[in-house]
C-alpha atoms as a PDB file:
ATOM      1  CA  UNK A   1      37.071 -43.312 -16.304  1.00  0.00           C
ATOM      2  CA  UNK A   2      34.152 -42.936 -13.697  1.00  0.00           C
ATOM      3  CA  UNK A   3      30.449 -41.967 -13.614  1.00  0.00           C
ATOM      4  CA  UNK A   4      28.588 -38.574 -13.858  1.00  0.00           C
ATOM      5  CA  UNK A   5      27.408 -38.907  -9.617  1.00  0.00           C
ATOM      6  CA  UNK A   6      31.363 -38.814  -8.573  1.00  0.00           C
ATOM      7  CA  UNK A   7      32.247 -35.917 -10.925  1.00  0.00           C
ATOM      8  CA  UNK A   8      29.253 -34.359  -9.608  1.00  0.00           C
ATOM      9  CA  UNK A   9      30.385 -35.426  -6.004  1.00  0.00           C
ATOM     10  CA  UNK A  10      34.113 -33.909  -6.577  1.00  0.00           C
ATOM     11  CA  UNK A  11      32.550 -30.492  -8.266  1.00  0.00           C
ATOM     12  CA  UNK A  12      29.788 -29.930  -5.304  1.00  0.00           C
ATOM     13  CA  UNK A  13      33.025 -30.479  -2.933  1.00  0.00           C
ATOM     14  CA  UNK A  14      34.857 -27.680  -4.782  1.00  0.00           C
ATOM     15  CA  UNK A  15      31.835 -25.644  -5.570  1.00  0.00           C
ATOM     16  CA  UNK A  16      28.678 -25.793  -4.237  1.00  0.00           C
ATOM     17  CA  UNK A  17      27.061 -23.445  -6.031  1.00  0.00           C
ATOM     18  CA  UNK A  18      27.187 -25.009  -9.578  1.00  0.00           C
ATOM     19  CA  UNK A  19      23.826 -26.179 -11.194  1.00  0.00           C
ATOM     20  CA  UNK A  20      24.049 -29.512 -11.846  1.00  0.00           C
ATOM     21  CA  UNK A  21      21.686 -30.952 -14.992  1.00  0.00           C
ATOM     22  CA  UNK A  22      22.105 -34.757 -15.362  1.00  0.00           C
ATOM     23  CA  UNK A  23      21.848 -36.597 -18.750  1.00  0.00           C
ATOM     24  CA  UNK A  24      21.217 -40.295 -19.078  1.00  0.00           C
ATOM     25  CA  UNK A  25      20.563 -43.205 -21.659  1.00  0.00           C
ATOM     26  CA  UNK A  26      19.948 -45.581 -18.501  1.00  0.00           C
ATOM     27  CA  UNK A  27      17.399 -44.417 -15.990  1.00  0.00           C
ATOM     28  CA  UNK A  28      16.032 -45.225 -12.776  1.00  0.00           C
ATOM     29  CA  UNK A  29      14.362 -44.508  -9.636  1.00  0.00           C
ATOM     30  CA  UNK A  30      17.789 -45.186  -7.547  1.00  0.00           C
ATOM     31  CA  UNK A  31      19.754 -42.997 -10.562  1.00  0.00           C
ATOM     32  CA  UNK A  32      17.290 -40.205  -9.861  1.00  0.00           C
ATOM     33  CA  UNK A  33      16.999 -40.571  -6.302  1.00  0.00           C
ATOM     34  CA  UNK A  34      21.068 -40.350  -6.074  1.00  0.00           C
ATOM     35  CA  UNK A  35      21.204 -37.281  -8.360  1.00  0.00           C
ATOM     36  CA  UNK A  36      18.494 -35.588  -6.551  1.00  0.00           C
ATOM     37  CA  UNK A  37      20.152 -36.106  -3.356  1.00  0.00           C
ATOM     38  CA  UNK A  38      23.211 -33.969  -4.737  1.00  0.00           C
ATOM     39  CA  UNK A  39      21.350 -31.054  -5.112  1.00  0.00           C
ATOM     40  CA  UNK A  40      20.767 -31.693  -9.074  1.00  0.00           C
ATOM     41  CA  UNK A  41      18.594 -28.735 -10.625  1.00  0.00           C
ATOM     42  CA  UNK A  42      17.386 -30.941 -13.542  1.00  0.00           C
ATOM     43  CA  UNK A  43      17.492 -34.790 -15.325  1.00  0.00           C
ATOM     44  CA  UNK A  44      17.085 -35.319 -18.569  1.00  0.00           C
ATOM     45  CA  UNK A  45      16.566 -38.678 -20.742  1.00  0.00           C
ATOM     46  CA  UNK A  46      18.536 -39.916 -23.985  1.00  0.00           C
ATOM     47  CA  UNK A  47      17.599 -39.044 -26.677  1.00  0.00           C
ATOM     48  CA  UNK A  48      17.827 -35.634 -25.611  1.00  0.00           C
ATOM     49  CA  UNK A  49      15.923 -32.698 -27.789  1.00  0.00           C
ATOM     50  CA  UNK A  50      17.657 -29.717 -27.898  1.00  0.00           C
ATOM     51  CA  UNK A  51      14.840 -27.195 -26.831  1.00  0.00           C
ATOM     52  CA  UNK A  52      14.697 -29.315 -23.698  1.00  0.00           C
ATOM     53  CA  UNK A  53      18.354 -28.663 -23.215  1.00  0.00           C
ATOM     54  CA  UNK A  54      17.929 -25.011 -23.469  1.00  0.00           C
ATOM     55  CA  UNK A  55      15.399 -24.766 -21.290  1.00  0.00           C
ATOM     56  CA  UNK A  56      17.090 -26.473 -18.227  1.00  0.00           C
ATOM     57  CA  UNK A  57      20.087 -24.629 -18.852  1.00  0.00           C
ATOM     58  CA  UNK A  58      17.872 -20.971 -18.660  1.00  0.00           C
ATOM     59  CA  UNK A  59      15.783 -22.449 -15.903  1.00  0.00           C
ATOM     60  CA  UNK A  60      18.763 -23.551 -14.089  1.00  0.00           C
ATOM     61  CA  UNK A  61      20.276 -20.395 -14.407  1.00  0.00           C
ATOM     62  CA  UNK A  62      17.535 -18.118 -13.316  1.00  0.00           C
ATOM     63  CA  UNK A  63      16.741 -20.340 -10.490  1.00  0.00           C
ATOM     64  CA  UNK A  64      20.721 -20.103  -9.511  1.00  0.00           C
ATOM     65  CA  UNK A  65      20.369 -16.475  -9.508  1.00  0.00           C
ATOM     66  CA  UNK A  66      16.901 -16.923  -7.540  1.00  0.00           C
ATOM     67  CA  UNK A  67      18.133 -18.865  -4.688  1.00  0.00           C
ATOM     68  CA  UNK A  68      21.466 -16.136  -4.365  1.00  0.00           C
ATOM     69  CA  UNK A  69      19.143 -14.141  -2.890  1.00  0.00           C
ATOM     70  CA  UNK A  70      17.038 -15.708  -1.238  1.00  0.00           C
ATOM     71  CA  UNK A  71      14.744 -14.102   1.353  1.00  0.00           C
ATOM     72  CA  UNK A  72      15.286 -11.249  -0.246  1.00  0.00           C
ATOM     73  CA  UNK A  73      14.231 -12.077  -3.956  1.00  0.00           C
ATOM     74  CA  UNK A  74      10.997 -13.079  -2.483  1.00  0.00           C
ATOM     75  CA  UNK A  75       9.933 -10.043  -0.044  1.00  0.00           C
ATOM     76  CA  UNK A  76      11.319  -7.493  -2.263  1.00  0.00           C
ATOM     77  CA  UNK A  77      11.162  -8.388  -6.398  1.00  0.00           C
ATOM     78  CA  UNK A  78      12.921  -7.085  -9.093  1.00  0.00           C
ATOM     79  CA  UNK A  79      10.452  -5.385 -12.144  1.00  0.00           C
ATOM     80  CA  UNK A  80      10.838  -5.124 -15.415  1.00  0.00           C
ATOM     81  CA  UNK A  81       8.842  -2.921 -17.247  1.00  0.00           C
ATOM     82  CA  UNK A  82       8.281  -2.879 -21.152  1.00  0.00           C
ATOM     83  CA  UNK A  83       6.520  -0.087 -22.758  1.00  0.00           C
ATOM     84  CA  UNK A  84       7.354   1.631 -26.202  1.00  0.00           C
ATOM     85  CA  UNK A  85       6.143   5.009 -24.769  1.00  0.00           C
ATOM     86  CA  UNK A  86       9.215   6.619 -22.975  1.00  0.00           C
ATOM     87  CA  UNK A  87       6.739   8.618 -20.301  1.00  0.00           C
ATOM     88  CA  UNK A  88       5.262   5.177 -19.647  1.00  0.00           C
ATOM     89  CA  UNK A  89       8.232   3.563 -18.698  1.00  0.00           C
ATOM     90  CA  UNK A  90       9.537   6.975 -16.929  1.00  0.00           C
ATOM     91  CA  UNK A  91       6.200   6.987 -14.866  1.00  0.00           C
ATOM     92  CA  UNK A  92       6.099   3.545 -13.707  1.00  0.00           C
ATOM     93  CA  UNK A  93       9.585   3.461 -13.259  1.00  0.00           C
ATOM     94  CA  UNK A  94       9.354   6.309 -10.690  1.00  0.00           C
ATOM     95  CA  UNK A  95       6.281   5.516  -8.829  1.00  0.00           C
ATOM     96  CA  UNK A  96       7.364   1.588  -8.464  1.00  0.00           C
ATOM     97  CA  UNK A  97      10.643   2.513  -7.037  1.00  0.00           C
ATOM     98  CA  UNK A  98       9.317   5.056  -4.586  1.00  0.00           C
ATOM     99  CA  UNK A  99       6.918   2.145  -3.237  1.00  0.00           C
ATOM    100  CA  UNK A 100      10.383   0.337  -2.479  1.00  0.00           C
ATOM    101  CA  UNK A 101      10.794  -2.340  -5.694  1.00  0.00           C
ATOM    102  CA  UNK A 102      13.740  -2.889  -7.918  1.00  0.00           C
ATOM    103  CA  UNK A 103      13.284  -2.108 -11.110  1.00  0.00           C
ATOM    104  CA  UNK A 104      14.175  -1.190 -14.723  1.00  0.00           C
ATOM    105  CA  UNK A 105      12.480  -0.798 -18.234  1.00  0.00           C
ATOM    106  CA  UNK A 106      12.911  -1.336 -22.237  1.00  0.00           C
ATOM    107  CA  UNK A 107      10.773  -0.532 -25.379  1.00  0.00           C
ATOM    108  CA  UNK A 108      10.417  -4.002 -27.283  1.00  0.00           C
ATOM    109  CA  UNK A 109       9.760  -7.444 -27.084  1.00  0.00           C
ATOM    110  CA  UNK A 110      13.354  -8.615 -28.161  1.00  0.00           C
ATOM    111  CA  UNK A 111      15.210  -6.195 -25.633  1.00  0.00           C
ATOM    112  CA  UNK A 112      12.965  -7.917 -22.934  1.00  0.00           C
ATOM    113  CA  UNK A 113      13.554 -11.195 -24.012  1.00  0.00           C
ATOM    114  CA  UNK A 114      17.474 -10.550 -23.680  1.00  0.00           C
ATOM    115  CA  UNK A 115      17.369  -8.897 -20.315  1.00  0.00           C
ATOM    116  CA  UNK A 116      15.475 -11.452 -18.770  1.00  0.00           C
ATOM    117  CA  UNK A 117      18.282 -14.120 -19.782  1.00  0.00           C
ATOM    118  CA  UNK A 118      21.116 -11.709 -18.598  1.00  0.00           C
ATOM    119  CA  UNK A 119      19.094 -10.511 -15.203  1.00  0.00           C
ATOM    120  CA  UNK A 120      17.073 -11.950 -12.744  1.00  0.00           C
ATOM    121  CA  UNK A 121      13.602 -10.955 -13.076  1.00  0.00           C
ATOM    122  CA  UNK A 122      10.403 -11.744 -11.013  1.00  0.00           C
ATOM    123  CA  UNK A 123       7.872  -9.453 -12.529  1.00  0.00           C
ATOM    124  CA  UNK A 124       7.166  -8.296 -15.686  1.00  0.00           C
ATOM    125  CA  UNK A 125       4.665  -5.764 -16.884  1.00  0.00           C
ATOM    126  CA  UNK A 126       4.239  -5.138 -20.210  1.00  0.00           C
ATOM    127  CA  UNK A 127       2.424  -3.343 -22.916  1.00  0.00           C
ATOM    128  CA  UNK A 128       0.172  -5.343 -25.041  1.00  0.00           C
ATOM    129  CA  UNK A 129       0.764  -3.716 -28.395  1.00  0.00           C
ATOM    130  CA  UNK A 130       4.843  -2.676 -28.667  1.00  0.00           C
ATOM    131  CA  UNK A 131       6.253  -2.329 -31.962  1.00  0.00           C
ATOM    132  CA  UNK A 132       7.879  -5.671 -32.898  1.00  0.00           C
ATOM    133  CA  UNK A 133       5.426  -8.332 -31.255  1.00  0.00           C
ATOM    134  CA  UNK A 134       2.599  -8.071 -28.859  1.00  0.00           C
ATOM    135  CA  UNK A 135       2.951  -8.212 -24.794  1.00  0.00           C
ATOM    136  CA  UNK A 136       1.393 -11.671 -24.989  1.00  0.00           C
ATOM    137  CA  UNK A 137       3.751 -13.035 -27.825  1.00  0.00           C
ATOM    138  CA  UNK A 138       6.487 -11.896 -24.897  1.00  0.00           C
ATOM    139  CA  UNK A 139       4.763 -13.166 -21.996  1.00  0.00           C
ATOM    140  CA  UNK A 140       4.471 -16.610 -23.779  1.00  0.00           C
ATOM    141  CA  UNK A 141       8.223 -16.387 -24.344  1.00  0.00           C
ATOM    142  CA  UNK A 142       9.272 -15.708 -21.675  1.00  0.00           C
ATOM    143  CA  UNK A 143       7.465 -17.976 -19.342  1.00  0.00           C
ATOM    144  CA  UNK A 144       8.234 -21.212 -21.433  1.00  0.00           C
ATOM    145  CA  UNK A 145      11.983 -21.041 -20.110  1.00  0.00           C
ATOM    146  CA  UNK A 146      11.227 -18.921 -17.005  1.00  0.00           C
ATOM    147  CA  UNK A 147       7.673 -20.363 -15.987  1.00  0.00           C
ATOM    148  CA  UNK A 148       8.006 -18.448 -12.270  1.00  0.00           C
ATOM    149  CA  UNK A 149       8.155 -15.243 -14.313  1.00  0.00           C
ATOM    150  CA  UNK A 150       4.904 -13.053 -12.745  1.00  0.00           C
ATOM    151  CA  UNK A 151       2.907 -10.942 -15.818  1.00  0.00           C
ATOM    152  CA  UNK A 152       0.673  -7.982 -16.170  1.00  0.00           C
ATOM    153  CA  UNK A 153      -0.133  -6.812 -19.235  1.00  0.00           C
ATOM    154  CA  UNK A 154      -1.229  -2.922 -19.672  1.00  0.00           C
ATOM    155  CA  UNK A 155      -3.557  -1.507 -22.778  1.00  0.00           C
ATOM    156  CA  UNK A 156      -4.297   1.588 -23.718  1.00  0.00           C
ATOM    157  CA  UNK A 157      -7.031   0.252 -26.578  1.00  0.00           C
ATOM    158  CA  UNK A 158      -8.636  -2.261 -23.760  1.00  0.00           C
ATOM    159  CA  UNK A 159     -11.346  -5.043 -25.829  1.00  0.00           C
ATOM    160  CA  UNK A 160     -12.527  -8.407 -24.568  1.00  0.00           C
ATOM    161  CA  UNK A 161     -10.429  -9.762 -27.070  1.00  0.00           C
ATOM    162  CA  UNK A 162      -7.579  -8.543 -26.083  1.00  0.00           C
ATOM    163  CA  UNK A 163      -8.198  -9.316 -22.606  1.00  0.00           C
ATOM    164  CA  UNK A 164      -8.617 -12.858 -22.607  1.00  0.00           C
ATOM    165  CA  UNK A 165      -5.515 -13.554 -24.543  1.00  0.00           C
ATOM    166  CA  UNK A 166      -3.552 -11.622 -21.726  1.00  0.00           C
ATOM    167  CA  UNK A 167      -5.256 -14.118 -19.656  1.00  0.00           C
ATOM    168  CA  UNK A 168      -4.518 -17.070 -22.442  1.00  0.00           C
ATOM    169  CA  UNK A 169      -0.677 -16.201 -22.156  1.00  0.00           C
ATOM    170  CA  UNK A 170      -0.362 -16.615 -18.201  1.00  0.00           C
ATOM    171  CA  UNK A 171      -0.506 -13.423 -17.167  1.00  0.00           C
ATOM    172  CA  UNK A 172      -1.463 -12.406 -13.982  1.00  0.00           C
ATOM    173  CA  UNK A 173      -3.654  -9.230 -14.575  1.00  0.00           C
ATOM    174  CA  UNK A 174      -4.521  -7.068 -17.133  1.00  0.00           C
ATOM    175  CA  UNK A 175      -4.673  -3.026 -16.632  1.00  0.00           C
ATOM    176  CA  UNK A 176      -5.824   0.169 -18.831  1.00  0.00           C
ATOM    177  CA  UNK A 177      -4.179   3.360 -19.361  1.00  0.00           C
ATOM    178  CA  UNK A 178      -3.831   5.831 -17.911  1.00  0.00           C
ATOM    179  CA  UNK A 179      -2.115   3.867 -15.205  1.00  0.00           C
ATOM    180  CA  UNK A 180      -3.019   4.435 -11.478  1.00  0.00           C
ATOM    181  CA  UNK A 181       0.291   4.188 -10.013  1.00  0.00           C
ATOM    182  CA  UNK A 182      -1.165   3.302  -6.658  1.00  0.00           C
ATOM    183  CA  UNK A 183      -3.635   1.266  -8.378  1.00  0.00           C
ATOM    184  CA  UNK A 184      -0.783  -0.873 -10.255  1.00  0.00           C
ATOM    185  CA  UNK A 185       1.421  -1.365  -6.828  1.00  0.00           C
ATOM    186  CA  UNK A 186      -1.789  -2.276  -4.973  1.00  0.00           C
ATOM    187  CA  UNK A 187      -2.136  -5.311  -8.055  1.00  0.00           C
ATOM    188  CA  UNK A 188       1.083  -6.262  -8.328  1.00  0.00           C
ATOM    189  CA  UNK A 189       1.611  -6.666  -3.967  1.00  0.00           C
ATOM    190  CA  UNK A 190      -2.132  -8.999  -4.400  1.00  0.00           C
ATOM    191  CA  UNK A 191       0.018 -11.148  -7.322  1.00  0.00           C
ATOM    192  CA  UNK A 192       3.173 -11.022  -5.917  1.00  0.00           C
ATOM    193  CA  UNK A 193       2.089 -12.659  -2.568  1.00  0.00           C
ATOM    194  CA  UNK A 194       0.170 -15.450  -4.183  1.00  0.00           C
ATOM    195  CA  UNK A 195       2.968 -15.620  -6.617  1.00  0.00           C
ATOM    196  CA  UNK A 196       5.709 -15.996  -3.870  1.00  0.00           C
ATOM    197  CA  UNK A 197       3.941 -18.971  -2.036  1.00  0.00           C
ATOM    198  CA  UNK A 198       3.355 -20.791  -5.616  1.00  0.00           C
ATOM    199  CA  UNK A 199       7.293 -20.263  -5.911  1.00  0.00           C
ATOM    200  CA  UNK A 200       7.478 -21.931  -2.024  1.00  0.00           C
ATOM    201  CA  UNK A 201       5.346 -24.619  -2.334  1.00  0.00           C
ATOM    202  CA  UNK A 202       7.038 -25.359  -5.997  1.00  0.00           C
ATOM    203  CA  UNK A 203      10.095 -25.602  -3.606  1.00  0.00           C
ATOM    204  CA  UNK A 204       8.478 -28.234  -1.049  1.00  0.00           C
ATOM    205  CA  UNK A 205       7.384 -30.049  -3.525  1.00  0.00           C
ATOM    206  CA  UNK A 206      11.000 -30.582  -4.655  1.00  0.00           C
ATOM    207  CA  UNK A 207      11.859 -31.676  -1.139  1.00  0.00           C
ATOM    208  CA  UNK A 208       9.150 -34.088  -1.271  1.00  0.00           C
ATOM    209  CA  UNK A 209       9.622 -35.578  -4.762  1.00  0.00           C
ATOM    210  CA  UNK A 210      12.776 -36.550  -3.135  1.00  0.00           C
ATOM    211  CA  UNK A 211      11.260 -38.135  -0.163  1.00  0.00           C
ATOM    212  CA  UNK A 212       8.849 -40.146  -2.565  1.00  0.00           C
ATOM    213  CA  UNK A 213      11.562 -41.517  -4.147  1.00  0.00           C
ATOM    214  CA  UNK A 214      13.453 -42.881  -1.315  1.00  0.00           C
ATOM    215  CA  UNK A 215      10.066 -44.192  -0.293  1.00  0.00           C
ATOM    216  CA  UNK A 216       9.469 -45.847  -3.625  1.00  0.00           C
ATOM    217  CA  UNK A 217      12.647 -47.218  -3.455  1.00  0.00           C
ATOM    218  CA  UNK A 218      12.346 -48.646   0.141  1.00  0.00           C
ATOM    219  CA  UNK A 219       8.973 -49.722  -0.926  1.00  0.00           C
ATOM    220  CA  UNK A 220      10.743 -52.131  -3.988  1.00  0.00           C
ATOM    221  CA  UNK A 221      13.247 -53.382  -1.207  1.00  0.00           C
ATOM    222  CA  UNK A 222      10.347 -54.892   0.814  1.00  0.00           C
ATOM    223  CA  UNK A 223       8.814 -56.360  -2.026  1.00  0.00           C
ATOM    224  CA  UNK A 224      12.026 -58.132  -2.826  1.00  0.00           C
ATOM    225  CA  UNK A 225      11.872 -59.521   0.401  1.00  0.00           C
END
């Protein structure tokens, strides 16, 4: 009865806050440019595959809950810590939100892979060996739907080995127990800072993909003239 840009059109009117994810059989540059310009988070191409699906739905999602807070999700970012040692968790815990950051903790893996779908989450530091998978099994995880997600990995049986697969699964640093509180907020204010102008420029670079499309598309105007 009409196309997917009006509904979207009528929904943004009513609710501007919904993430939008486009699916189409027929694309274009002027399809993507129009979609864009509605504030789409995502557009996908027929045939679809379903992991693809999944993944703009969480990154959509987590980038909703994101932009809700805005300035604030960026100067002040909410932790998650995953350790399967209980004075660990209590320890960091403590000194992390005495220094002033959000946070909150788990023992495994899996419970970190469900809070990070259910919560927003902009660091995670986690323990390389944990009972049901390794901290770089959950790092990888996690960053191939959230991909903004900031890592540090902590060991108490440090090796090179071990090391440079923290590094091979994204994460930001790698750190050996005992934990220096101060140490630990000192690394994770370096990362967070270079991680929070990755996340802005990721942002202008949005605003310009948009621009190069409505110059692509003037561009193919002028040539038919």
């Amino acid at each position: 009865d009409t196309d997917g840009v009006n509904v979207a059109k009528i929904i943004r009117d009513r609710d501007p806050k919904i993430a939008i994810i486009f699916i189409t059989a027929y694309s274009s540059i002027e399809t993507a440019l129009t979609v864009m310009k509605l504030g789409a988070f995502d557009f996908l191409e027929k045939p679809l595959k379903r992991d693809d699906i999944l993944s703009a739905l969480k990154r959509s999602l987590l980038t909703k809950k994101f932009l809700e807070k805005g300035k604030e999700a960026l100067d002040r970012p909410n932790i998650l810590v995953v350790d399967d040692e209980h004075v660990v968790r209590l320890g960091l815990e403590e000194s992390l939100r005495s220094a002033g950051y959000s946070c909150k903790s788990c023992s495994s893996g899996y419970e970190a892979i469900r809070k990070v779908e259910d919560e927003l989450f902009n660091i995670i530091i986690v323990d390389l060996k944990l009972e049901d998978m390794d901290g770089t099994e959950v790092v990888r995880k996690i960053r191939e739907h959230f991909p903004e997600m900031m890592a540090i990995i902590i060991t108490g049986v440090p090796s090179i080995d071990s090391a440079v697969a923290a590094m091979k699964s994204s994460a930001f640093d790698y750190l050996t127990k005992p934990l220096d509180p101060e140490d630990v907020i000192s690394r994770i204010k370096l990362g967070w800072e270079k991680h929070r102008h990755a996340i802005l420029l990721k942002q202008l670079l949005r605003s310009l993909q948009v621009t190069n499309l409505e110059l692509e598309k003037a561009n193919q105007k002028l040539n038919t003239l």
